[in-house]
C-alpha atoms as a PDB file:
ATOM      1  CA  UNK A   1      20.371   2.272 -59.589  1.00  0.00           C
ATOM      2  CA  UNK A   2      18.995   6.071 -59.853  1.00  0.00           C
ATOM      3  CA  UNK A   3      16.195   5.199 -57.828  1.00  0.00           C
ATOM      4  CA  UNK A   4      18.079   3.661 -55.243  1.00  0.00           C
ATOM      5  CA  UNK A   5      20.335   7.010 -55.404  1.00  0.00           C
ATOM      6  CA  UNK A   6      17.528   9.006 -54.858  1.00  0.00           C
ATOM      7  CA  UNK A   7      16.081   7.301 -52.024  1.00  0.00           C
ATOM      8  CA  UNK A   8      19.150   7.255 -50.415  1.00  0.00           C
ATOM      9  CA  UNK A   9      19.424  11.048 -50.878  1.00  0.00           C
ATOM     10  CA  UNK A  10      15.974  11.589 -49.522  1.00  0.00           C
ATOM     11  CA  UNK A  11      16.348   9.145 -46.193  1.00  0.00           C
ATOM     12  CA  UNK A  12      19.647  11.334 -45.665  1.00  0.00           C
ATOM     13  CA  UNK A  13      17.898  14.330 -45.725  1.00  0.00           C
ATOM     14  CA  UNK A  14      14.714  13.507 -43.675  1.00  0.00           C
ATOM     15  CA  UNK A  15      17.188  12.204 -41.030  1.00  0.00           C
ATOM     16  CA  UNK A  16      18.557  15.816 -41.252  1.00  0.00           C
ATOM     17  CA  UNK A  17      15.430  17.880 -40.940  1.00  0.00           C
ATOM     18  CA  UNK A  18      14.352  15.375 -38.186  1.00  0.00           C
ATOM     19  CA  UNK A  19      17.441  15.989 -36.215  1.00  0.00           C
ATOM     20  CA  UNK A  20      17.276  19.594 -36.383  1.00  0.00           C
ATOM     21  CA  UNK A  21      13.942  19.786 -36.022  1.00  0.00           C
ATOM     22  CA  UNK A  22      14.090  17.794 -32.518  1.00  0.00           C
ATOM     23  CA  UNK A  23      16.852  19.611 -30.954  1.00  0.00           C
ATOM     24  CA  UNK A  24      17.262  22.722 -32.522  1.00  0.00           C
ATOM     25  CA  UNK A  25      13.565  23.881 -31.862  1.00  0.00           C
ATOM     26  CA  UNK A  26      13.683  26.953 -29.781  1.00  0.00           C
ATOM     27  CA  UNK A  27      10.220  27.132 -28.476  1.00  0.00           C
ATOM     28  CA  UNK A  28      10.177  23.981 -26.185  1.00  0.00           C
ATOM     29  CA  UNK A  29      13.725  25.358 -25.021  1.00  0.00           C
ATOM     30  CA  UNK A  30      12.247  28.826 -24.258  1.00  0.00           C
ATOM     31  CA  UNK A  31       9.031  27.196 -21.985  1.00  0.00           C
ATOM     32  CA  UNK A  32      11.595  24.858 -20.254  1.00  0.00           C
ATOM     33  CA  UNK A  33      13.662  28.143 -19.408  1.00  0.00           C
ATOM     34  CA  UNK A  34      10.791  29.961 -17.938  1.00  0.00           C
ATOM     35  CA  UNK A  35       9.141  27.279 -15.836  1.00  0.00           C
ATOM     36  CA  UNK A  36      12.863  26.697 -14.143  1.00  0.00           C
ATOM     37  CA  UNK A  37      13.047  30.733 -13.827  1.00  0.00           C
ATOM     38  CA  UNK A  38       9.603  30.390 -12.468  1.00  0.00           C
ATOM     39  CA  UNK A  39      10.244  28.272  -9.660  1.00  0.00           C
ATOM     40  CA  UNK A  40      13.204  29.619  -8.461  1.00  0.00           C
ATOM     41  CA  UNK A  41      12.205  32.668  -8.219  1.00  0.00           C
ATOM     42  CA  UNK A  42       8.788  31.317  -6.615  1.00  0.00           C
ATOM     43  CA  UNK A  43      11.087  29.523  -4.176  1.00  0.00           C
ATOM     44  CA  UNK A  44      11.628  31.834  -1.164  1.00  0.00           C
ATOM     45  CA  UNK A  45      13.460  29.326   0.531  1.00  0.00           C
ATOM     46  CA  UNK A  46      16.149  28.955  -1.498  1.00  0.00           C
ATOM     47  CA  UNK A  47      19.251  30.611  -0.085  1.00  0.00           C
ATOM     48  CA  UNK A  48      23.200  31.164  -0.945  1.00  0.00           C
ATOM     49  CA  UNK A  49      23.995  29.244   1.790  1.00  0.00           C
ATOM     50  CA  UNK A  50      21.388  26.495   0.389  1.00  0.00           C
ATOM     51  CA  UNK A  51      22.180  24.623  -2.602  1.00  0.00           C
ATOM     52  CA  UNK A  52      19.420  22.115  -2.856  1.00  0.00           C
ATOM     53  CA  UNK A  53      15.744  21.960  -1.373  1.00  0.00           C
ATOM     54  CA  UNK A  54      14.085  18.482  -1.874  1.00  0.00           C
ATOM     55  CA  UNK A  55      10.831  17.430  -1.337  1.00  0.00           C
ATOM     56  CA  UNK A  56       9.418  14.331   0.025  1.00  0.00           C
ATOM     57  CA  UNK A  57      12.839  13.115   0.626  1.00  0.00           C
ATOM     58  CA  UNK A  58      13.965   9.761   1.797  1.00  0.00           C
ATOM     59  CA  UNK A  59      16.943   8.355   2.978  1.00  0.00           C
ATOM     60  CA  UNK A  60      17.804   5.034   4.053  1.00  0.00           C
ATOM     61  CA  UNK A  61      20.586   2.687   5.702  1.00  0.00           C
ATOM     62  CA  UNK A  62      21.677  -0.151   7.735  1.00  0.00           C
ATOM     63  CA  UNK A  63      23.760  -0.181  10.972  1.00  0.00           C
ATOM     64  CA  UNK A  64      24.692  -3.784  13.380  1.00  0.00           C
ATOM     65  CA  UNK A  65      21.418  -5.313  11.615  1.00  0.00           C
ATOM     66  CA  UNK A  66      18.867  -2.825  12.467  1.00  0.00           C
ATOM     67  CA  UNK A  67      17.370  -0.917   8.865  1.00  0.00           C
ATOM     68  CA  UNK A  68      16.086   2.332   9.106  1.00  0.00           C
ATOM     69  CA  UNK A  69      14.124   4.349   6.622  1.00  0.00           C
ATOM     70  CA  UNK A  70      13.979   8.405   6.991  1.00  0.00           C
ATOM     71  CA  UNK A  71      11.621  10.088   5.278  1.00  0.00           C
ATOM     72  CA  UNK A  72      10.637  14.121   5.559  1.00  0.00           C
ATOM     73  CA  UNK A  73       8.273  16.570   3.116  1.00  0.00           C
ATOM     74  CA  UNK A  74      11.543  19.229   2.975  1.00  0.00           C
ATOM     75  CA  UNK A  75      15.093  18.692   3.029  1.00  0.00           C
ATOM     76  CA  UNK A  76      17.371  21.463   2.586  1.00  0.00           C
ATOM     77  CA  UNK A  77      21.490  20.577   1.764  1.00  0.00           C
ATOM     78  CA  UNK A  78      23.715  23.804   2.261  1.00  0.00           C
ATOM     79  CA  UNK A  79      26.681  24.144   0.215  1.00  0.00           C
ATOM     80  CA  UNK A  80      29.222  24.235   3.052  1.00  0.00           C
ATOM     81  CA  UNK A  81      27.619  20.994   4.564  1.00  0.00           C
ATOM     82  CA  UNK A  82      26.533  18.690   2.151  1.00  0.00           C
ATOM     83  CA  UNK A  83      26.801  15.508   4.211  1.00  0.00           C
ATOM     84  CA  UNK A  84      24.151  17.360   6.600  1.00  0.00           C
ATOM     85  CA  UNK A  85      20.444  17.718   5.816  1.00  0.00           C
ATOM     86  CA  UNK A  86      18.141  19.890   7.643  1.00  0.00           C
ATOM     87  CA  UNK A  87      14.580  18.353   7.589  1.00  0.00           C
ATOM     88  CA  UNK A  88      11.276  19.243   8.107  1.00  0.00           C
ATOM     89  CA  UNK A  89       8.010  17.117   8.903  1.00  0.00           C
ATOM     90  CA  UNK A  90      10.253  13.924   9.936  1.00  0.00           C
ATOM     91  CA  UNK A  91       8.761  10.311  10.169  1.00  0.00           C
ATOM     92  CA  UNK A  92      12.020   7.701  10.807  1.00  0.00           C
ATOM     93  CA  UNK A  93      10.505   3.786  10.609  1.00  0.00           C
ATOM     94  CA  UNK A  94      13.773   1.224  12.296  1.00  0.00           C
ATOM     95  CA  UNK A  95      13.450  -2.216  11.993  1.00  0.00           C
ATOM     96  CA  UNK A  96      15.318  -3.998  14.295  1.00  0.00           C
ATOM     97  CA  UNK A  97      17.160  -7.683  13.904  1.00  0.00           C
ATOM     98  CA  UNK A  98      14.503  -8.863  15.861  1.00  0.00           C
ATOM     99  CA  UNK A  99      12.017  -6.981  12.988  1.00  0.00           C
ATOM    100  CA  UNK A 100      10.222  -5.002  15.765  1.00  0.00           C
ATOM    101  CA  UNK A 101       9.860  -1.468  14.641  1.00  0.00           C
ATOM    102  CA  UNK A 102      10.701   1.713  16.167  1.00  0.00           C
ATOM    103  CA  UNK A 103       8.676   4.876  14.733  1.00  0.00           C
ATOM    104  CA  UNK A 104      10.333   8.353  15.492  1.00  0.00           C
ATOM    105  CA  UNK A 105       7.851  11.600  14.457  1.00  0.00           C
ATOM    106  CA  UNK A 106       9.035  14.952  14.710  1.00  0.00           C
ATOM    107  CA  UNK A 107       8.767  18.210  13.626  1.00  0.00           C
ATOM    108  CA  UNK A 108      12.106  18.786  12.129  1.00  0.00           C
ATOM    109  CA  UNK A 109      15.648  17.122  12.369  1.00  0.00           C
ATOM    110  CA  UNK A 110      18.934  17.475  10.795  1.00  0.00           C
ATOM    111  CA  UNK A 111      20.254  14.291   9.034  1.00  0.00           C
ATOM    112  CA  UNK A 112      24.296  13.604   8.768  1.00  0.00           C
ATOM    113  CA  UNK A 113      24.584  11.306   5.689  1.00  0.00           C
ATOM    114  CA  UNK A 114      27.708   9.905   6.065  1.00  0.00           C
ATOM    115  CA  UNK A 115      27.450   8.645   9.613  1.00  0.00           C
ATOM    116  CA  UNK A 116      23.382   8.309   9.470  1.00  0.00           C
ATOM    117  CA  UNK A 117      23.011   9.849  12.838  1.00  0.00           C
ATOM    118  CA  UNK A 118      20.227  12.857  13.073  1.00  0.00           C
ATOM    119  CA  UNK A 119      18.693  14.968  15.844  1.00  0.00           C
ATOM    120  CA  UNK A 120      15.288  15.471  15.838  1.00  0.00           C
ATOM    121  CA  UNK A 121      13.772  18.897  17.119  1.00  0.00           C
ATOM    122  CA  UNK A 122      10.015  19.976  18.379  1.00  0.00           C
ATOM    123  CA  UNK A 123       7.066  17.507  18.706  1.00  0.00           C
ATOM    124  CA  UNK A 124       8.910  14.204  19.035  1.00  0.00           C
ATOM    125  CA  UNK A 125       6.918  11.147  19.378  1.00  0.00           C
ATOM    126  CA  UNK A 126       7.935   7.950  19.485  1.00  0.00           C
ATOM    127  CA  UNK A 127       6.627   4.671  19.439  1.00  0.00           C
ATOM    128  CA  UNK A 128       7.496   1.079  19.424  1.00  0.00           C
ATOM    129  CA  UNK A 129       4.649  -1.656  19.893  1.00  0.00           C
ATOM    130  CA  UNK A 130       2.881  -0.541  23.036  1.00  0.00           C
ATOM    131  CA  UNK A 131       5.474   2.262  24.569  1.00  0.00           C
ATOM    132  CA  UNK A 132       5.166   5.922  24.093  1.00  0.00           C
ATOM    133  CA  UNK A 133       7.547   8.533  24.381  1.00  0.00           C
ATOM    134  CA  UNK A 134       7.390  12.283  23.935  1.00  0.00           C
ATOM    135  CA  UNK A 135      10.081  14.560  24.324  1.00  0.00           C
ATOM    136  CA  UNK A 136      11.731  17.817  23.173  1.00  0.00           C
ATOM    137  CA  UNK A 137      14.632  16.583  21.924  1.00  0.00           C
ATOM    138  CA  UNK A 138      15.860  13.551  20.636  1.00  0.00           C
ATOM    139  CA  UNK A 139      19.374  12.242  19.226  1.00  0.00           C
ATOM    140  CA  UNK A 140      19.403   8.720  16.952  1.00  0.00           C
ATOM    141  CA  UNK A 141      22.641   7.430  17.108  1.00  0.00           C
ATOM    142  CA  UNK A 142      22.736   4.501  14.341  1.00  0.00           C
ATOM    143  CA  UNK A 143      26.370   4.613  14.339  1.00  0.00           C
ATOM    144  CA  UNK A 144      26.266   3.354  17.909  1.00  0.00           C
ATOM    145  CA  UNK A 145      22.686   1.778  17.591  1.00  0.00           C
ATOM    146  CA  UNK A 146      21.636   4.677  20.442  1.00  0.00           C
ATOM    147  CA  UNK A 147      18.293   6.758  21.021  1.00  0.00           C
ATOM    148  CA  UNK A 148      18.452   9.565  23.380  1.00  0.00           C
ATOM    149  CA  UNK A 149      15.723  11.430  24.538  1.00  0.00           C
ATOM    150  CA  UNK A 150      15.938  14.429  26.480  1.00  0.00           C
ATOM    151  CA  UNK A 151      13.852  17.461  27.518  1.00  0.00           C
ATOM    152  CA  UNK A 152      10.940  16.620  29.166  1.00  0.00           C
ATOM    153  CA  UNK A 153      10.667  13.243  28.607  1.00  0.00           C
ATOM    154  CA  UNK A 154       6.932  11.396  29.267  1.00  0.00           C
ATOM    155  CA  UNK A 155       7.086   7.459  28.728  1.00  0.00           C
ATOM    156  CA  UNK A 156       4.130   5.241  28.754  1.00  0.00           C
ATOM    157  CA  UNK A 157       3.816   1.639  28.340  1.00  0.00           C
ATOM    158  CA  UNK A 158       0.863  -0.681  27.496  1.00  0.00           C
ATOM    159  CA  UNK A 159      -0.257  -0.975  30.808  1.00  0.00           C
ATOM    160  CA  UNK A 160      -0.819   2.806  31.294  1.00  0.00           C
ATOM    161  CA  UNK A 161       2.231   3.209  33.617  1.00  0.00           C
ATOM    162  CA  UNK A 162       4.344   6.344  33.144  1.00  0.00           C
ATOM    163  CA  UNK A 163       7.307   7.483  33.719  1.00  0.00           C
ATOM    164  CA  UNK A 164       8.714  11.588  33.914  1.00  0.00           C
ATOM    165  CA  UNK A 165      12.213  11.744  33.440  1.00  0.00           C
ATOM    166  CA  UNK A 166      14.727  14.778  31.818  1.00  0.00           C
ATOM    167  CA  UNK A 167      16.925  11.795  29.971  1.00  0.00           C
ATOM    168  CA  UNK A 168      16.159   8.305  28.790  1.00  0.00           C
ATOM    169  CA  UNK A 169      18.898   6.519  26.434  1.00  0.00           C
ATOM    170  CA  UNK A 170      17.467   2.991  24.792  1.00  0.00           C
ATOM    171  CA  UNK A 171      20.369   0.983  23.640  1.00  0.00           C
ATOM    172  CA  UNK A 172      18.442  -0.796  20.694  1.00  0.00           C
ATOM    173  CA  UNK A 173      21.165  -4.000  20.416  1.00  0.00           C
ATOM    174  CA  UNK A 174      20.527  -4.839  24.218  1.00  0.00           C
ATOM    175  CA  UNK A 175      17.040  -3.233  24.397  1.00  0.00           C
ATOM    176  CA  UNK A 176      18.058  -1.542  27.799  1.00  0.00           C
ATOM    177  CA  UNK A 177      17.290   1.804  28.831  1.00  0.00           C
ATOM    178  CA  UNK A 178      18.783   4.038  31.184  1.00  0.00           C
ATOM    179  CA  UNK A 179      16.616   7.113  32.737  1.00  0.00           C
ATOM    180  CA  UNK A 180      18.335  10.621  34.133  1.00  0.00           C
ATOM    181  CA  UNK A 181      17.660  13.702  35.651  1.00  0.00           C
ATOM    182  CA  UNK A 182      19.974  16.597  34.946  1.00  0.00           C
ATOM    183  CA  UNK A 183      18.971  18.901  38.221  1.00  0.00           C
ATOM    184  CA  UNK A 184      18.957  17.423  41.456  1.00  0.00           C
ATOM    185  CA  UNK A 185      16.935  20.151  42.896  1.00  0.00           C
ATOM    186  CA  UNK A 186      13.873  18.906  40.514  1.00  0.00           C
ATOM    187  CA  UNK A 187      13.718  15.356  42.290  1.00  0.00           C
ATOM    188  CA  UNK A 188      13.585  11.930  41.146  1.00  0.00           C
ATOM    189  CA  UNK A 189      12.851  10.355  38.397  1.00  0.00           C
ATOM    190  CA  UNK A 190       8.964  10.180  38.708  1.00  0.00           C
ATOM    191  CA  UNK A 191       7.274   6.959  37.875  1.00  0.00           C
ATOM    192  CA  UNK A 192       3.525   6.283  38.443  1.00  0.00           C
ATOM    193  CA  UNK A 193       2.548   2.494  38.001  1.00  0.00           C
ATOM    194  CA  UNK A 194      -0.646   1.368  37.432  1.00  0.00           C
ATOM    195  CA  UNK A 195      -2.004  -1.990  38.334  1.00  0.00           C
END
C-alpha cells in the first residue's frame, strides 16, 4: 500500500514539473515574441488604415451555377472595409454551368466579399478557349453573372479576327456580348475579319 502511495505521489508530481515545464518556459515565449516583432516591423506595408496583409490568398464562391476561384500573391483588408480586399498579382479561374472556363489576369483588383464582385486594374487579360481580350479595366459582376471590359479594349478570336472597341459587356448566363464606344468623335467600333 506504501508503494502504491509513493508512486502515486511521484506520477503527481512529474505531471507537475511537465506542465510547468511546457508552458511556463520563457525562452520559446521570448523567440516567438521577437520573430512576430521582427516581421512587423520588416513589413513596410502594413498601415493603420490596414489591418491584415495576406499572402497567396484565395477566395472562392458560387453565383446562378457558374464557380469561380480568385486567387492573388497580396491581399490587403483595411479596418474600415473589411468586406473589401485590395489585391495584387490577380489570376480569377470561372467555371461556367456549361464547365467552360473563363481566366481573368491582372495586375491588381479589389475584391468585395460579401457580394463577390471585384474590379480588376492594369494588365488585364482574359481568356476563354480561343478568345482574347485585353483591356485597362475590367469589372466582374458575379452577383449579376456580368464581365465588363472597358478602356481600350482589343478582342481576338480563334480565327485571328479582331475587334477595337472602348466597352464590351459578356453576359456569361446567355453568353452574349454587347460592344460600345464612349466618344462618337473616335468612330466605330473597329472590327477587322480575317478569312
Amino acid at each position: 500500500m506504501r508503494k502504491n502511495r509513493v508512486l502515486q505521489i511521484s506520477l503527481v508530481m512529474m505531471a507537475i514539473i511537465l506542465f510547468f515545464y511546457t508552458y511556463y518556459k520563457s525562452d520559446d515565449k521570448d523567440k516567438i515574441a521577437d520573430i512576430d516583432k521582427k516581421t512587423l516591423i520588416d513589413d513596410n506595408n502594413l498601415t493603420e488604415e490596414t489591418s491584415n496583409i495576406i499572402e497567396n490568398a484565395k477566395y472562392t464562391g458560387e453565383s446562378a451555377g457558374n464557380f469561380f476561384e480568385l486567387t492573388a500573391k497580396i491581399a490587403k483588408i483595411k479596418y474600415d472595409q473589411p468586406n473589401i480586399s485590395e489585391l495584387q498579382d490577380v489570376l480569377v479561374v470561372i467555371t461556367l454551368s456549361d464547365l467552360r472556363k473563363i481566366f481573368i489576369q491582372s495586375d491588381k483588383a479589389v475584391f468585395n466579399k460579401e457580394t463577390t464582385d471585384a474590379e480588376f486594374f492594369g494588365n488585364i487579360l482574359v481568356t476563354e478557349q480561343d478568345n482574347i481580350i485585353t483591356c485597362n479595366n475590367l469589372d466582374l459582376f458575379m452577383s449579376k453573372n456580368l464581365i465588363t471590359a472597358y478602356n481600350s479594349v482589343k478582342y481576338k478570336n480563334s480565327k485571328n479576327s479582331y475587334v477595337w472597341a472602348d466597352k464590351i459587356d459578356i453576359d456569361m448566363m446567355t453568353k452574349e456580348a454587347n460592344i460600345f464606344m464612349f466618344d462618337k468623335k473616335k468612330g466605330k467600333v473597329k472590327v477587322k475579319y480575317v478569312n
